[in-house]
C-alpha atoms as a PDB file:
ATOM      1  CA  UNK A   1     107.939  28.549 204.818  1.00  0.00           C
ATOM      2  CA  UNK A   2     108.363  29.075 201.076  1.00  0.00           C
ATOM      3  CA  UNK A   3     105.477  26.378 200.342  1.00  0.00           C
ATOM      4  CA  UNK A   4     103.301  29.228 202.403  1.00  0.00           C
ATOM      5  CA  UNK A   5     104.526  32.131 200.845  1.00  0.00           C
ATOM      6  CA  UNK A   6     103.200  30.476 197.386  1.00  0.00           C
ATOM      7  CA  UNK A   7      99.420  29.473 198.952  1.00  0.00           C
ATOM      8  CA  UNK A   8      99.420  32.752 199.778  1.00  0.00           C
ATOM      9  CA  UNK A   9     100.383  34.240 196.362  1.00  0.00           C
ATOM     10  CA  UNK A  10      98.078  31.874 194.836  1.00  0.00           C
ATOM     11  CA  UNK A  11      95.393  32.536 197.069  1.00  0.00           C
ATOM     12  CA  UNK A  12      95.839  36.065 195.873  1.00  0.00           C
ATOM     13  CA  UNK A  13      94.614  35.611 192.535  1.00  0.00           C
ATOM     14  CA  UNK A  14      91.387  35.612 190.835  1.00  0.00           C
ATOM     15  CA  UNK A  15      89.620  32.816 189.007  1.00  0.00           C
ATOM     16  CA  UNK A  16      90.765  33.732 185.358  1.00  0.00           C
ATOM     17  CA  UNK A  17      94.587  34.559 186.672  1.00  0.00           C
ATOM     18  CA  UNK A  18      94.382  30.711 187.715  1.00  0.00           C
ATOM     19  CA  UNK A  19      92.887  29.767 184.644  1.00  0.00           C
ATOM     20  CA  UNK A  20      95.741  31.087 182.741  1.00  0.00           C
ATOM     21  CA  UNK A  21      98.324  29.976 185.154  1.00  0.00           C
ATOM     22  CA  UNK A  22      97.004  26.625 183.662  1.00  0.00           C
ATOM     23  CA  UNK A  23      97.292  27.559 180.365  1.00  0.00           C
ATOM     24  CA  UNK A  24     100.548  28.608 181.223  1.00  0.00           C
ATOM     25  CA  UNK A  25     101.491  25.075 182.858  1.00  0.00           C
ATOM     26  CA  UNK A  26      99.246  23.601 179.105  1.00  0.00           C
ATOM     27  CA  UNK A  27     102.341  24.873 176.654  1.00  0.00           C
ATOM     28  CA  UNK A  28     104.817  23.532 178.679  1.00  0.00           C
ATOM     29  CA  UNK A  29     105.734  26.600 180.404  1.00  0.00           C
ATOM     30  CA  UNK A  30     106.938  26.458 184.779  1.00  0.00           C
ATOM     31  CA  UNK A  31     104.899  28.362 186.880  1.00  0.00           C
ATOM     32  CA  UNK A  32     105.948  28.467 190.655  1.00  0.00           C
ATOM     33  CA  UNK A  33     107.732  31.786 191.720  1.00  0.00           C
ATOM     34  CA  UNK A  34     110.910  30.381 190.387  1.00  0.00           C
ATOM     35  CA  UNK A  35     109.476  29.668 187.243  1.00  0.00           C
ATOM     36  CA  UNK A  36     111.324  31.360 184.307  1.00  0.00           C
ATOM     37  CA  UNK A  37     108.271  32.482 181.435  1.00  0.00           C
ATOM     38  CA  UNK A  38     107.839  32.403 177.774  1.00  0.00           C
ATOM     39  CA  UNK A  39     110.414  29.546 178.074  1.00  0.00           C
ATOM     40  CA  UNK A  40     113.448  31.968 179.085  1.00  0.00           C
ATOM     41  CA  UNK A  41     114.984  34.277 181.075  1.00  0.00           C
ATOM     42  CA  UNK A  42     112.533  35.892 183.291  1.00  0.00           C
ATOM     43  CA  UNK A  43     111.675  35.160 186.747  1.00  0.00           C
ATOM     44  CA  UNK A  44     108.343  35.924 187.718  1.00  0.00           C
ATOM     45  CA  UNK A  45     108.523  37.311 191.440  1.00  0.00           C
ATOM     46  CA  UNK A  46     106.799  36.601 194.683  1.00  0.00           C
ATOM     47  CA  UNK A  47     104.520  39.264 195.689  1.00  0.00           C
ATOM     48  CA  UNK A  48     105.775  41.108 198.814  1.00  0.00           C
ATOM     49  CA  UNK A  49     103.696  40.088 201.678  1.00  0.00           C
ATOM     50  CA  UNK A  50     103.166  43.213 204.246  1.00  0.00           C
ATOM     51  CA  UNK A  51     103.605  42.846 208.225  1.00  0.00           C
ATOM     52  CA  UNK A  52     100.142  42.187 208.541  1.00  0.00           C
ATOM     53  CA  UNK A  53      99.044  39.245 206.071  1.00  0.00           C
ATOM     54  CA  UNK A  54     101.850  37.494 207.884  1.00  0.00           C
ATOM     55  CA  UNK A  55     100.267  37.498 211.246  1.00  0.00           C
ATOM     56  CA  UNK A  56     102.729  40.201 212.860  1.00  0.00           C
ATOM     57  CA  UNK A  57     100.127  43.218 213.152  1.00  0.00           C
ATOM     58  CA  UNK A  58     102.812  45.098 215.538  1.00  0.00           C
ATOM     59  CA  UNK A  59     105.242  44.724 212.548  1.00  0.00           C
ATOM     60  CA  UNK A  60     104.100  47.382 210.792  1.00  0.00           C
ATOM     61  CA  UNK A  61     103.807  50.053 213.307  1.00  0.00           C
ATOM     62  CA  UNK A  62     106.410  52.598 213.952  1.00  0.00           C
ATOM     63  CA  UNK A  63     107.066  54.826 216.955  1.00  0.00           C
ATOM     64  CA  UNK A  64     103.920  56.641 218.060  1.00  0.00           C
ATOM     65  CA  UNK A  65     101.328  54.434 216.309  1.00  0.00           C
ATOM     66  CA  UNK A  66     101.498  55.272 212.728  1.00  0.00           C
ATOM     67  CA  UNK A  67     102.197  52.592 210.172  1.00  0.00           C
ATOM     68  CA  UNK A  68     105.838  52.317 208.366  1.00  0.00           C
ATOM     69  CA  UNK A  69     104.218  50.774 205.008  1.00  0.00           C
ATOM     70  CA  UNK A  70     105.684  51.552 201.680  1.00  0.00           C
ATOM     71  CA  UNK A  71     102.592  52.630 199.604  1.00  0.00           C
ATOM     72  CA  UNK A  72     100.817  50.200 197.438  1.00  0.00           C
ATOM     73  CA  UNK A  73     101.194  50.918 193.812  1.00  0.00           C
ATOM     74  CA  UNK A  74      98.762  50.160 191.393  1.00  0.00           C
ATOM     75  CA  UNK A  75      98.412  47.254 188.966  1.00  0.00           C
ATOM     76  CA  UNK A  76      98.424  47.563 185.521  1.00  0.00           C
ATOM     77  CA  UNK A  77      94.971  45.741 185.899  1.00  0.00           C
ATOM     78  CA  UNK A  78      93.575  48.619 188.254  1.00  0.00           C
ATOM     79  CA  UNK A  79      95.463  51.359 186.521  1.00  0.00           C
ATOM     80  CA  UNK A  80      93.428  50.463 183.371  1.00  0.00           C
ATOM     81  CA  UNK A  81      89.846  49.749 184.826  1.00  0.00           C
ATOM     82  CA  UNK A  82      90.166  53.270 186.375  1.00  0.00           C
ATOM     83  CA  UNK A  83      91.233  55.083 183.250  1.00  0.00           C
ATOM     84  CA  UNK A  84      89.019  53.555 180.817  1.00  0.00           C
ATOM     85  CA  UNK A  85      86.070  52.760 183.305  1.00  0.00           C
ATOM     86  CA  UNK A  86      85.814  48.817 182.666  1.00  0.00           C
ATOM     87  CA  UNK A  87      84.961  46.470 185.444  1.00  0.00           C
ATOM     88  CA  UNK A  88      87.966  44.410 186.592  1.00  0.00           C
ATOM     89  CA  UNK A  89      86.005  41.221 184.860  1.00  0.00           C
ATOM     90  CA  UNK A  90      86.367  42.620 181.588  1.00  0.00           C
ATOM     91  CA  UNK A  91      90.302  43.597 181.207  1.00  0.00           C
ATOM     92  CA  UNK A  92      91.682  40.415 179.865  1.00  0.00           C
ATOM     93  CA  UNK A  93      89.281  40.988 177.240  1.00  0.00           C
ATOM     94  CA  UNK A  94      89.590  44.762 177.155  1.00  0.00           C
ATOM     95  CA  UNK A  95      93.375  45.305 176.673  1.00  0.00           C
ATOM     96  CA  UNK A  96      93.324  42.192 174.606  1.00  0.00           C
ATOM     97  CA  UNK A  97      91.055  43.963 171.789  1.00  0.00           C
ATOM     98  CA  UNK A  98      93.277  47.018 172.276  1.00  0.00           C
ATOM     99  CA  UNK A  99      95.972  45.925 171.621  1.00  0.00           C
ATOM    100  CA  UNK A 100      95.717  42.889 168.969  1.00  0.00           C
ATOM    101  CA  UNK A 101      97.084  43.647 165.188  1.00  0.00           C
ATOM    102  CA  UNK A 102      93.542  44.179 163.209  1.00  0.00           C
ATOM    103  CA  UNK A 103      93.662  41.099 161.289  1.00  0.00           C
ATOM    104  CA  UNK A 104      94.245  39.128 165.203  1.00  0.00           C
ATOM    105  CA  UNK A 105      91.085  41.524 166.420  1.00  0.00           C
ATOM    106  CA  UNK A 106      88.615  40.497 163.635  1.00  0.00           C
ATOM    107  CA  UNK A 107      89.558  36.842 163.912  1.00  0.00           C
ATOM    108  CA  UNK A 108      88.555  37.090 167.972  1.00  0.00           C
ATOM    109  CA  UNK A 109      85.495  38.641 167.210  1.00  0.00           C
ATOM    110  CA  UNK A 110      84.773  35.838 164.963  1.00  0.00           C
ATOM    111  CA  UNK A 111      84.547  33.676 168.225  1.00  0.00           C
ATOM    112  CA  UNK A 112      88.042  33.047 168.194  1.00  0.00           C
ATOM    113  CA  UNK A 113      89.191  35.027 171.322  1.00  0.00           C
ATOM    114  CA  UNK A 114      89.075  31.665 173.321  1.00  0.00           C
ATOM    115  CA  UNK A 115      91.165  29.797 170.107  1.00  0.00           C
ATOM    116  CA  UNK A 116      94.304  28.099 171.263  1.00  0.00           C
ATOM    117  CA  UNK A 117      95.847  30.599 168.609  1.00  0.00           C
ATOM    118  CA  UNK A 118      95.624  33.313 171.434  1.00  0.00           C
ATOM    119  CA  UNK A 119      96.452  30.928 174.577  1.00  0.00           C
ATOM    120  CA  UNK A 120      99.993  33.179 174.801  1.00  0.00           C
ATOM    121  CA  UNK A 121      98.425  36.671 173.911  1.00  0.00           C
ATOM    122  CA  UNK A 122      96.265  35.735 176.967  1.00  0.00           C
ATOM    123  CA  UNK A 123      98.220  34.531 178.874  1.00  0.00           C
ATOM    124  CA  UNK A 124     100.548  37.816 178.214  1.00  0.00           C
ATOM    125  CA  UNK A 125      97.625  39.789 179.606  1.00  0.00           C
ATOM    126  CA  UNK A 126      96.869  38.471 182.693  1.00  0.00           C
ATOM    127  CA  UNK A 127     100.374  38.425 183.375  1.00  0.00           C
ATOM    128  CA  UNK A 128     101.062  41.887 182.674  1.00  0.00           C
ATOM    129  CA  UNK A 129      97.905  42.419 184.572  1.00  0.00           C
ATOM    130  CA  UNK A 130      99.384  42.339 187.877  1.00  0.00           C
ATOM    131  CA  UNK A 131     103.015  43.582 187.258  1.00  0.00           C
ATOM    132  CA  UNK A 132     102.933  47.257 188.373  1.00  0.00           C
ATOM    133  CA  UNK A 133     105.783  49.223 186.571  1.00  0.00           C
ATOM    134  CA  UNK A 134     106.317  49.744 183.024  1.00  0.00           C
ATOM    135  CA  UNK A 135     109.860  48.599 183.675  1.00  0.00           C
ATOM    136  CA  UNK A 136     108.587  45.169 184.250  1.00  0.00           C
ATOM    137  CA  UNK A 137     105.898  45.185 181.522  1.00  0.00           C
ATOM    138  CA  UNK A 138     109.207  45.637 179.315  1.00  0.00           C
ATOM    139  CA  UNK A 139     110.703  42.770 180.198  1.00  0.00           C
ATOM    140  CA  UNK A 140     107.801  40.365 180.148  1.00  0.00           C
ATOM    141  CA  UNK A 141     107.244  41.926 176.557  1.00  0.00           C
ATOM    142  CA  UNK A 142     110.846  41.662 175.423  1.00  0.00           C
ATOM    143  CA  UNK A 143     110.699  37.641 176.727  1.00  0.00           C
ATOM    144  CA  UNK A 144     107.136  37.583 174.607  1.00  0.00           C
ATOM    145  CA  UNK A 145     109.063  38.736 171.458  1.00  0.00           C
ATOM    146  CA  UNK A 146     111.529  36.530 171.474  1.00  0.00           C
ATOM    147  CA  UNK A 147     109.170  33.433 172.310  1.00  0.00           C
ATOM    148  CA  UNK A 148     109.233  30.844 169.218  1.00  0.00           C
ATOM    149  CA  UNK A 149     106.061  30.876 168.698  1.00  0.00           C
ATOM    150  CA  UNK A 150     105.779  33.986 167.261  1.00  0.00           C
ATOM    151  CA  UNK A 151     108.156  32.484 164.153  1.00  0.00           C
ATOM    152  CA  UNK A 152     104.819  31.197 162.989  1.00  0.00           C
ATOM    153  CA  UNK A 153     103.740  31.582 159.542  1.00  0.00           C
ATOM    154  CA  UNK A 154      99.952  33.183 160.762  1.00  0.00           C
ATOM    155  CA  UNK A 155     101.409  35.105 164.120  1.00  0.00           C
ATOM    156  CA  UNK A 156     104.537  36.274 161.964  1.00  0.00           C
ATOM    157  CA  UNK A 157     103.100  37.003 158.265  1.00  0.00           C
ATOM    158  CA  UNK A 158      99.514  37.950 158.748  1.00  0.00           C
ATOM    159  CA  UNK A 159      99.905  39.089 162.762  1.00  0.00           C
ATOM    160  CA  UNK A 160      97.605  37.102 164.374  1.00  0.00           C
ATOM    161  CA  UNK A 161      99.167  38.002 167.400  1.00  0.00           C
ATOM    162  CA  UNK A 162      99.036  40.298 170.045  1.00  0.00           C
ATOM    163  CA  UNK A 163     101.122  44.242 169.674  1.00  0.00           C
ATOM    164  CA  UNK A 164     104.163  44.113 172.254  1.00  0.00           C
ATOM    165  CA  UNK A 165     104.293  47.856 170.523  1.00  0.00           C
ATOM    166  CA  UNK A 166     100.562  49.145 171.618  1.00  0.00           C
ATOM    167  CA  UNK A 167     100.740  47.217 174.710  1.00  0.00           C
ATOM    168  CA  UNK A 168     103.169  49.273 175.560  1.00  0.00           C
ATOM    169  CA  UNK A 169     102.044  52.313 174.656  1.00  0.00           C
ATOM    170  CA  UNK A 170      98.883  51.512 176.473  1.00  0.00           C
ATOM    171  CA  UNK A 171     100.418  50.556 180.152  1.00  0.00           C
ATOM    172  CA  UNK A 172     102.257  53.937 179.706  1.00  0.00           C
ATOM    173  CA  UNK A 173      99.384  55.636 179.198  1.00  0.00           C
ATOM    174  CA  UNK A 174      97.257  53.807 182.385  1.00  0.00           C
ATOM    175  CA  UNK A 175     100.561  54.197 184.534  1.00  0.00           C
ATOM    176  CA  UNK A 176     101.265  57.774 183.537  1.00  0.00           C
END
């Protein structure tokens, strides 16, 4: 039962959110739903499945026909791509450029933006990508601050590194 409930998350995502699940499982870092990330404290959650995607279509219905669904809320992902008008294809990429220190941006436009230096920063993205409050967004960035490899001489002195700050400030913006 829990094996499905993982296909099914997994199924859920896009090419380039599996391609960074692997980077993710590259550093080191556990990546099933019990997986704790940026080698912490954080559980990343299970997507709730609704009545439906389960195979109970009668689930969902309440007295007289009309469907008992909580509303869907948007994504951080969507959220963005309708406020700035980017395609969905180009948000890693997008909020990524947004929201890098300048020295980080000019060394990605260099041809760097695919550099291991950024695997994390990336990886942060597409993460934060499909989270849907700014509550949670705070706590994946809190867990990103503390992560050691920030301590690094370039990511630390210089800020080749992504802005917890502005990525903040951003997803505020998109969700409010």
């Amino acid at each position: 039962m829990e094996s499905d409930a993982i296909l099914g998350w997994l199924d859920g995502l896009s090419s380039e959110e599996r391609d960074y699940l692997t980077l993710y499982h590259q550093c080191g870092l556990v990546i099933d739903h019990d997986s704790r990330l940026f080698g912490g404290t954080r559980t990343m959650p299970l997507p709730a499945r609704s009545a439906q995607s389960a195979g109970r279509p009668g689930a969902a219905a309440a007295i007289g026909g009309e469907r008992n669904e909580a509303p869907e809320f948007e994504t951080l992902k969507e959220a963005f791509c309708r406020r700035f008008g980017c395609a969905t294809e180009d948000f890693n990429r997008e909020i990524f450029m947004r929201t890098v220190y300048p020295v980080a941006r000019w060394w990605a436009r260099c041809g760097g933006y695919r550099s291991d230096r950024f695997v994390l920063d990336r990886a942060l993205v597409a993460y934060c990508g499909t989270l849907k409050s700014l509550k949670e967004i705070d706590g994946e960035l809190k867990e990103y601050a503390s992560y050691r490899e920030n301590g690094k001489f370039l990511r630390r002195t210089f800020r080749v590194r992504l802005s917890g700050r502005r990525l903040r400030r951003l997803a505020a913006e998109c969700f409010g």
